[in-house]
N, C-alpha and C. Protein backbone atom coordinates (compact mmCIF):
# COMPACT_ATOMS: atom_id res chain seq x y z
N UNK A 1 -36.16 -10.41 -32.80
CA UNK A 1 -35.70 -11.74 -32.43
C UNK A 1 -34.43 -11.63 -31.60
N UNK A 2 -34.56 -12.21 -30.23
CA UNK A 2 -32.67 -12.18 -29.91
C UNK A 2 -31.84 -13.04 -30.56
N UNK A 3 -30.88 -12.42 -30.11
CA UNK A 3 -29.55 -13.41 -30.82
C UNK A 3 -29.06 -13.79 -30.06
N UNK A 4 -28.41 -14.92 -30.28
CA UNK A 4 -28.00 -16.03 -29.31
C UNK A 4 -25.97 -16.09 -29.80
N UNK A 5 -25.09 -16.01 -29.66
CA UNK A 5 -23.72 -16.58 -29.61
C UNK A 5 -23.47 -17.84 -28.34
N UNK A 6 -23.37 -18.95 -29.42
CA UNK A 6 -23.01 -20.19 -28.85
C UNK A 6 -21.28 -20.76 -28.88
N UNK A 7 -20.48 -20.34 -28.07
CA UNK A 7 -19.02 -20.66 -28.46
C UNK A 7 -18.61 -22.36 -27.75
N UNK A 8 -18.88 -23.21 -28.86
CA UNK A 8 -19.21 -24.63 -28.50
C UNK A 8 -17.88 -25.46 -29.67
N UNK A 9 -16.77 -26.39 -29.23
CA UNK A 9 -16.49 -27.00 -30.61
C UNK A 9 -17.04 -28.19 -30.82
N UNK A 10 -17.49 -28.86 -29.94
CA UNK A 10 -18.24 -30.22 -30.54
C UNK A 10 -19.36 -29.93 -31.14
N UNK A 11 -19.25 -30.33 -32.19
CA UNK A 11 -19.94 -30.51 -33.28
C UNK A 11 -21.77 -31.16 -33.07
N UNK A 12 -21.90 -32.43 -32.21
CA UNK A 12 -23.00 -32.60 -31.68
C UNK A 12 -23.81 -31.62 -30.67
N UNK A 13 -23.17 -31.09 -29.83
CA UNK A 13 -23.11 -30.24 -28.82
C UNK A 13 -23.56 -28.85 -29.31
N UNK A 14 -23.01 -28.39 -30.22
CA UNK A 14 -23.28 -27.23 -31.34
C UNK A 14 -24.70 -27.52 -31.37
N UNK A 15 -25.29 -28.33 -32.21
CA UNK A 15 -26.29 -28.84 -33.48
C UNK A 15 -27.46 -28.58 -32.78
N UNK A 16 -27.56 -29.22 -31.19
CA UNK A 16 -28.66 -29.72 -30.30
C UNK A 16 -28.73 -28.52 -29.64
N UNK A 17 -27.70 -27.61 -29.63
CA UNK A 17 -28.33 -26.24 -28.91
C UNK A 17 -29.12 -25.27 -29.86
N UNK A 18 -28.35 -25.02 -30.74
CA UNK A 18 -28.71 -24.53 -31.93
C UNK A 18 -30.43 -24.67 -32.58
N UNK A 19 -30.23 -26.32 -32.60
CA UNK A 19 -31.30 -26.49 -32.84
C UNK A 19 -32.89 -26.23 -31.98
N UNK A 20 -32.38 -26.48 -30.48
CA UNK A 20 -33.16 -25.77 -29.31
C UNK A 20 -33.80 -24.86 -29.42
N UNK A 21 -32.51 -23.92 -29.58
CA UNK A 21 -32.80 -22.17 -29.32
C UNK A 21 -33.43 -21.61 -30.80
N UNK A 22 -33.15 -21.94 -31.87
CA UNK A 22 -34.00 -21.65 -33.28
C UNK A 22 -35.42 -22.02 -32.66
N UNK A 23 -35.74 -23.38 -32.00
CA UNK A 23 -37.10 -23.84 -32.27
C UNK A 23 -37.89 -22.77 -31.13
N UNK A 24 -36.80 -22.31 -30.55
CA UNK A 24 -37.66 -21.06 -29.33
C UNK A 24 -37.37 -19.70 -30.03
N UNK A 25 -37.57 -19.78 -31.39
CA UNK A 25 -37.51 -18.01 -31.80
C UNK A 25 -36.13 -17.63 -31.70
N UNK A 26 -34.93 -18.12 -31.32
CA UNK A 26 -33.41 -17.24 -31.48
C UNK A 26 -33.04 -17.21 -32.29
N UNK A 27 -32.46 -16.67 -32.70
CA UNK A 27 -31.70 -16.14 -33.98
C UNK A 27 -30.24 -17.13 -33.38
N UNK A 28 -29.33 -17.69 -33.84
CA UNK A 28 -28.16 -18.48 -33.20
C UNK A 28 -27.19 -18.21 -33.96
N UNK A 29 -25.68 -17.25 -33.52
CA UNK A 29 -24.66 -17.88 -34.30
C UNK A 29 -23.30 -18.44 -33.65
N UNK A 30 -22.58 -19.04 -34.00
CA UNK A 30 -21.88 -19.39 -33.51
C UNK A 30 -20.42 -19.43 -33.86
N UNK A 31 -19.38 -20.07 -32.96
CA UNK A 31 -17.82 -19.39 -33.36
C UNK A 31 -17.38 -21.05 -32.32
N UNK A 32 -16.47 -21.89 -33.07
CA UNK A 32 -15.49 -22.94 -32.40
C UNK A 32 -14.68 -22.92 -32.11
N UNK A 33 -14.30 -21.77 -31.77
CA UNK A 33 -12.81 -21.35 -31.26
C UNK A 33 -13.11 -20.39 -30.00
N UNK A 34 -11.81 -20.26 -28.89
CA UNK A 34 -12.35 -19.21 -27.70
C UNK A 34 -12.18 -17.68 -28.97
N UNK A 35 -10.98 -17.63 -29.17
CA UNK A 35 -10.91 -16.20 -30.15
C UNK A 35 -11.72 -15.68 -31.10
N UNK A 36 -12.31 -16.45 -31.80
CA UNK A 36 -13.52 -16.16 -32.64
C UNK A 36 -14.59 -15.73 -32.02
N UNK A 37 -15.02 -16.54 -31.15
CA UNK A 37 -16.14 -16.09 -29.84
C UNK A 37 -15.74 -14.47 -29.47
N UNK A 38 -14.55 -14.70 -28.97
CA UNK A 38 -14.60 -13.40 -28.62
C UNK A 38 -14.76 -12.16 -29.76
N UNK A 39 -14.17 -12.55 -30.57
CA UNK A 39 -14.49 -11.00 -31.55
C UNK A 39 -15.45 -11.10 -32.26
N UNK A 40 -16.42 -12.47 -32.21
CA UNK A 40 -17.97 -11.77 -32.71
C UNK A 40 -18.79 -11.44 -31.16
N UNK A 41 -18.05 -12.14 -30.09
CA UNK A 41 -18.71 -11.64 -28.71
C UNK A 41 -18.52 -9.56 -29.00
N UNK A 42 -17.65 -9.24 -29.13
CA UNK A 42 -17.31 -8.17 -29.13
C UNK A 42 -17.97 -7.42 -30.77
N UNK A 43 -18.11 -8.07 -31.52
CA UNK A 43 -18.81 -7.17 -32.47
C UNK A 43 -20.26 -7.11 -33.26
N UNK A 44 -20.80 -8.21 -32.22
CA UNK A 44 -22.57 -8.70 -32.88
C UNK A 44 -22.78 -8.05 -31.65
N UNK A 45 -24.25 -7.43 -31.66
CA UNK A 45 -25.51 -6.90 -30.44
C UNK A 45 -26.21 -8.44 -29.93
N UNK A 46 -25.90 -9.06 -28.66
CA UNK A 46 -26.05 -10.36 -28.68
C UNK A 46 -27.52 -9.84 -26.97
N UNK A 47 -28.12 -10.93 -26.84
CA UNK A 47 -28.72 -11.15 -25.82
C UNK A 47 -27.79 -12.23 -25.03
N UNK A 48 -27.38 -13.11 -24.98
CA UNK A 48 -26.56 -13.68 -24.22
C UNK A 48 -26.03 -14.47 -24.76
N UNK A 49 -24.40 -15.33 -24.41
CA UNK A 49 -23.44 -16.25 -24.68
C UNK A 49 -23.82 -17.42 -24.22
N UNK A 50 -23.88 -18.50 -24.82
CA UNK A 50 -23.49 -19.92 -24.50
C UNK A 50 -21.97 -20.62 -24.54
N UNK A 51 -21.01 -20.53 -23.67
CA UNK A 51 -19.90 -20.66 -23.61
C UNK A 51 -19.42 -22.13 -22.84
N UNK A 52 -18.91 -22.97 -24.03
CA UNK A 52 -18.38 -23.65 -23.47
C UNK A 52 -17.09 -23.69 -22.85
N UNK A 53 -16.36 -24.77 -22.00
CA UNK A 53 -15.11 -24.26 -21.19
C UNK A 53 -13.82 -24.53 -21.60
N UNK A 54 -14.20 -26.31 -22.39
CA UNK A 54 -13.14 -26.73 -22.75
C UNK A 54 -13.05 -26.30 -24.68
N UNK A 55 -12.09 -25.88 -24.84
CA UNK A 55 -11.84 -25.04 -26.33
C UNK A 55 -10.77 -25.60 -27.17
N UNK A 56 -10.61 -25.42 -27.97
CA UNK A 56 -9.10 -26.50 -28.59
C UNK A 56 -8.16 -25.01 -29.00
N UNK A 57 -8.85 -23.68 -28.42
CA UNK A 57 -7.62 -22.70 -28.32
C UNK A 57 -7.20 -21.82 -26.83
N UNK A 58 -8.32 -20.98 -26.33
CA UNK A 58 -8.34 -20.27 -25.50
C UNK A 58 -9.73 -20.93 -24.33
N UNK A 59 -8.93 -21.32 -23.16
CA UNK A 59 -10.44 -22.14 -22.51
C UNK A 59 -11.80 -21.10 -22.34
N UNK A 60 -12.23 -21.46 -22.07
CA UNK A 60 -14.08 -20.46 -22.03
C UNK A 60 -13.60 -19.63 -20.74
N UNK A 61 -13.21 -20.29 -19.67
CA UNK A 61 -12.98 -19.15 -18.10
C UNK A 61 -12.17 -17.53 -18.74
N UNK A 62 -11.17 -18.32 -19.77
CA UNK A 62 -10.41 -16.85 -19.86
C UNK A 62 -11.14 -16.15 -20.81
N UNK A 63 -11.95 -16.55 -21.91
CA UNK A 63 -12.28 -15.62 -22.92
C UNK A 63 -13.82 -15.16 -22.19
N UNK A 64 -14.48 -15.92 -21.38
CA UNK A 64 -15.12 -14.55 -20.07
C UNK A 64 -14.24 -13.92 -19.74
N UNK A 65 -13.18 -14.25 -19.21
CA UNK A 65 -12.54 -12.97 -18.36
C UNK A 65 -12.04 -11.67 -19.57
N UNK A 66 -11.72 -12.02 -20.92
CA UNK A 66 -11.24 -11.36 -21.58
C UNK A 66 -12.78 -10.67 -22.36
N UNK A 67 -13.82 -11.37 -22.34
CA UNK A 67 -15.06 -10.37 -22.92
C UNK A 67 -15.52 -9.58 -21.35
N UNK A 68 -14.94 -9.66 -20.30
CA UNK A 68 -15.68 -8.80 -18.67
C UNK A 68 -14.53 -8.05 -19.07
N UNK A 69 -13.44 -8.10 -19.53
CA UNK A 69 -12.31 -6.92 -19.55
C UNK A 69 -12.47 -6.08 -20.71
N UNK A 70 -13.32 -6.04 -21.52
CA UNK A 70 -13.78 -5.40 -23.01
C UNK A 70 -14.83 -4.18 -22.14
N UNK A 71 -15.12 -3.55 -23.90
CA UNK A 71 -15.45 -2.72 -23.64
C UNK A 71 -17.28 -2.44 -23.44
N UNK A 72 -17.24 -4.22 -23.48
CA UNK A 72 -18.58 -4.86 -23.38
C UNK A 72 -19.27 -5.27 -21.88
N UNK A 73 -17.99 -5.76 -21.44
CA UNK A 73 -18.01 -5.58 -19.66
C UNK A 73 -19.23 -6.62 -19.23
N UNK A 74 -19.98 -6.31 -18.43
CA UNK A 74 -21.05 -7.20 -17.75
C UNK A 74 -22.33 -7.10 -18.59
N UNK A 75 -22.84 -6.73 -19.83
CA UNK A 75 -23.47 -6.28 -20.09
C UNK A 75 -24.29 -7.47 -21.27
N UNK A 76 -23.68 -8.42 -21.04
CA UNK A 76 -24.05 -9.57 -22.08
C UNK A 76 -23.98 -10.60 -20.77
N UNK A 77 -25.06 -11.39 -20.52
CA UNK A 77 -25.05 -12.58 -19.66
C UNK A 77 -24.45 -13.80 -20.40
N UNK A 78 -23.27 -14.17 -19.66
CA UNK A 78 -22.41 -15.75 -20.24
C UNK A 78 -22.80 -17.01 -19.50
N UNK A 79 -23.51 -17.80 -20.13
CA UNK A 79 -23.76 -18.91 -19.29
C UNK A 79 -22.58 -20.08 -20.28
N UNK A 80 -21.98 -20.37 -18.62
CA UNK A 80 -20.82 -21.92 -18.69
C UNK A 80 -22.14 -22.66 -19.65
N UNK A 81 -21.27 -23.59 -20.68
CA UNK A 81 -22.45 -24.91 -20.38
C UNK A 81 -21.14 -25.88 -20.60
N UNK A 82 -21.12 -26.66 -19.70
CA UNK A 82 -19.82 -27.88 -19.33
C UNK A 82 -19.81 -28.90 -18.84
N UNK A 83 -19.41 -29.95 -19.42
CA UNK A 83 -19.02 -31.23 -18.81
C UNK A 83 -18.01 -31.27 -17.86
N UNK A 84 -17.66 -29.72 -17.35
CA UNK A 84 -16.89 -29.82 -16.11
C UNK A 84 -17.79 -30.05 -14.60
N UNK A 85 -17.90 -31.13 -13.73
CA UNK A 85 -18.96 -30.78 -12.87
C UNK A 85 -18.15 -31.41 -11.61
N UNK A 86 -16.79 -31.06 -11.26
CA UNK A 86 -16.37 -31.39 -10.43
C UNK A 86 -16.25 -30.21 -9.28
N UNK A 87 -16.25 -31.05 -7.95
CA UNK A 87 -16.05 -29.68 -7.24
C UNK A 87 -15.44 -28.42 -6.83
N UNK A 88 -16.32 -27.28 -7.34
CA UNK A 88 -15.84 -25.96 -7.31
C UNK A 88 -15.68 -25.59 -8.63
N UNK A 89 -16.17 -25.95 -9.67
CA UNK A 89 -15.81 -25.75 -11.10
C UNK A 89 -16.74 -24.70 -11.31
N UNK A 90 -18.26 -24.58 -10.79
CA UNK A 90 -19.32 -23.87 -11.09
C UNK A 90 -18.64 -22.41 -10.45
N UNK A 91 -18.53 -22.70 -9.27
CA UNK A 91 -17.67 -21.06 -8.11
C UNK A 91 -16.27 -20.90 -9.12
N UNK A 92 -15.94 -21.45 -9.73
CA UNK A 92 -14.69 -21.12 -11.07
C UNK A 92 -15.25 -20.47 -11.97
N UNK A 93 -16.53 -20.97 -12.28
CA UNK A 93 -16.94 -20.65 -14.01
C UNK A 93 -17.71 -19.17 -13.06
N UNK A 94 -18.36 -19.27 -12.15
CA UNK A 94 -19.21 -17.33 -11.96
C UNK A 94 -17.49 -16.56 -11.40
N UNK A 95 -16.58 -16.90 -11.07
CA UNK A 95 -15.52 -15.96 -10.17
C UNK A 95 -15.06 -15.77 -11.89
N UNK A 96 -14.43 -16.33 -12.93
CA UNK A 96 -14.31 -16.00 -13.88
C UNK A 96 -15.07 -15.05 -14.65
N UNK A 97 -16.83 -14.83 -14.21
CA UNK A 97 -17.43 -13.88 -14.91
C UNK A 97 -19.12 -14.70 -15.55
N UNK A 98 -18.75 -15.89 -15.17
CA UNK A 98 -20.67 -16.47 -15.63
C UNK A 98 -20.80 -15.94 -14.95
N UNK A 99 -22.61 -15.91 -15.36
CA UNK A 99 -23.49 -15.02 -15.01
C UNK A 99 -24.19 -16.82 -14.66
N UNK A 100 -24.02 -17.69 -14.90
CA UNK A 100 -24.83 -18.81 -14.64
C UNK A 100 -24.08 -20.08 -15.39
N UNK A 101 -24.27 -21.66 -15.22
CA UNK A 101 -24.18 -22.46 -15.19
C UNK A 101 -24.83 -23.91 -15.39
N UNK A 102 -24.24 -24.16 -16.80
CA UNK A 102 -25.28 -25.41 -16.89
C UNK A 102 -24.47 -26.40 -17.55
N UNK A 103 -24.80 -27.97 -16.53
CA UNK A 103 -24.29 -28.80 -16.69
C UNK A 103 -24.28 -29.85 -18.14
N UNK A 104 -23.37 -30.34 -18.85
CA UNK A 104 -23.42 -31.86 -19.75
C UNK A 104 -23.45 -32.53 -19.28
N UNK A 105 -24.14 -33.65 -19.81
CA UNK A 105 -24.99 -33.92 -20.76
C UNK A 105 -26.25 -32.79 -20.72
N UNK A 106 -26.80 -32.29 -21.56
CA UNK A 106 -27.35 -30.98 -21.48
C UNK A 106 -28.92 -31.89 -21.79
N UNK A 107 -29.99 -31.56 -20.97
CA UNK A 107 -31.28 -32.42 -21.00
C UNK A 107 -32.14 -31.38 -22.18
N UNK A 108 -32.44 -31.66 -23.44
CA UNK A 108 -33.62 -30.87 -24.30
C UNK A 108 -34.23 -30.64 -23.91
N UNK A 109 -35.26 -31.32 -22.86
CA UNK A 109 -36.08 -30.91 -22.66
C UNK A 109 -36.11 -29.71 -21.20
N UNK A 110 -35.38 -29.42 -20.71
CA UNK A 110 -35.16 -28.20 -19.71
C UNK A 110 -34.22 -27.71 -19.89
N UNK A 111 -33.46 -27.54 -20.83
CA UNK A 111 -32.13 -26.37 -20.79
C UNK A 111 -32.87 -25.21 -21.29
N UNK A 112 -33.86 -24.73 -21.81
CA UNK A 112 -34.50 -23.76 -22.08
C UNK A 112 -35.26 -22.86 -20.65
N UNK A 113 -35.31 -23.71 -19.85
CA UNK A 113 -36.06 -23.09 -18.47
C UNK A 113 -34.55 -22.79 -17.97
N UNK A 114 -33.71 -23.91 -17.74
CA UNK A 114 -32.50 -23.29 -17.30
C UNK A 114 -31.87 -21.96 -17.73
N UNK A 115 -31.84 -21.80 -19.10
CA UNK A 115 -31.51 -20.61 -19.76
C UNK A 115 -31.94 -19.55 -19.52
N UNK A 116 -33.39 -19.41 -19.15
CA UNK A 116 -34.44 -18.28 -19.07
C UNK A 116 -34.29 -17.75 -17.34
N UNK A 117 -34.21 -19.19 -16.91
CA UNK A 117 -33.64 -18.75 -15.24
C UNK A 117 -32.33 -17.92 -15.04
N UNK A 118 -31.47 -17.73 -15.71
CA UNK A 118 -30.05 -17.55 -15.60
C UNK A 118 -30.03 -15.62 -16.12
N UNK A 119 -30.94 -15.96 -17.54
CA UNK A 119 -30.94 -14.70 -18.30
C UNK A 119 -32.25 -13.33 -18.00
N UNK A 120 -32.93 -14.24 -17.42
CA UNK A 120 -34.18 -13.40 -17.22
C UNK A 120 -34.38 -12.95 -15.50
């Protein structure tokens, strides 16, 4: 089964991905903080990150930049997922280190093709 790390703090936002990616076979865990993210980013065998941007400690741009500066490097695909969608935020979130980008309000019914596009 892959595993999924979702570093999300809203609580709704959490629930509906979570609940997504279980109903497609992932294994999901997750961390509400950027720092937590990072040290289970850094100590679970993950298939890819769901990283949100805005954090109530460390924003998502830097704790990519701080899991691309590990000893984990490019080797885990980070997809943004953000209610940031102003211009140049997406060329922010890949120069920081996404590997891909996906917008809030997040649609159920295609964030799973989006995901698979990004990771596969």
């Amino acid at each position: 089964m892959k595993k999924v790390l979702i570093i999300e703090d809203n609580e709704d936002n959490l629930y509906m991905l979570q609940f997504i990616l279980e109903k497609n076979s992932y294994e999901v865990i997750s961390a509400r903080t950027g720092t937590l993210g990072y040290e289970m980013a850094l100590n679970e065998k993950l298939d890819f990150i769901l990283m949100d941007i805005q954090l109530p400690d460390i924003n998502g741009m830097d704790v990519t930049r701080k899991i691309r500066a590990s000893k984990i490097g490019n080797s885990i695909p980070i997809i943004a997922v953000t209610s940031y969608a102003m211009t140049g935020d997406r060329e922010r979130a890949l120069e920081a280190g996404c590997t891909g980008y996906i917008e809030k309000p997040i649609n159920p019914e295609t964030v799973m093709d989006e995901i698979h596009a990004i990771v596969n």
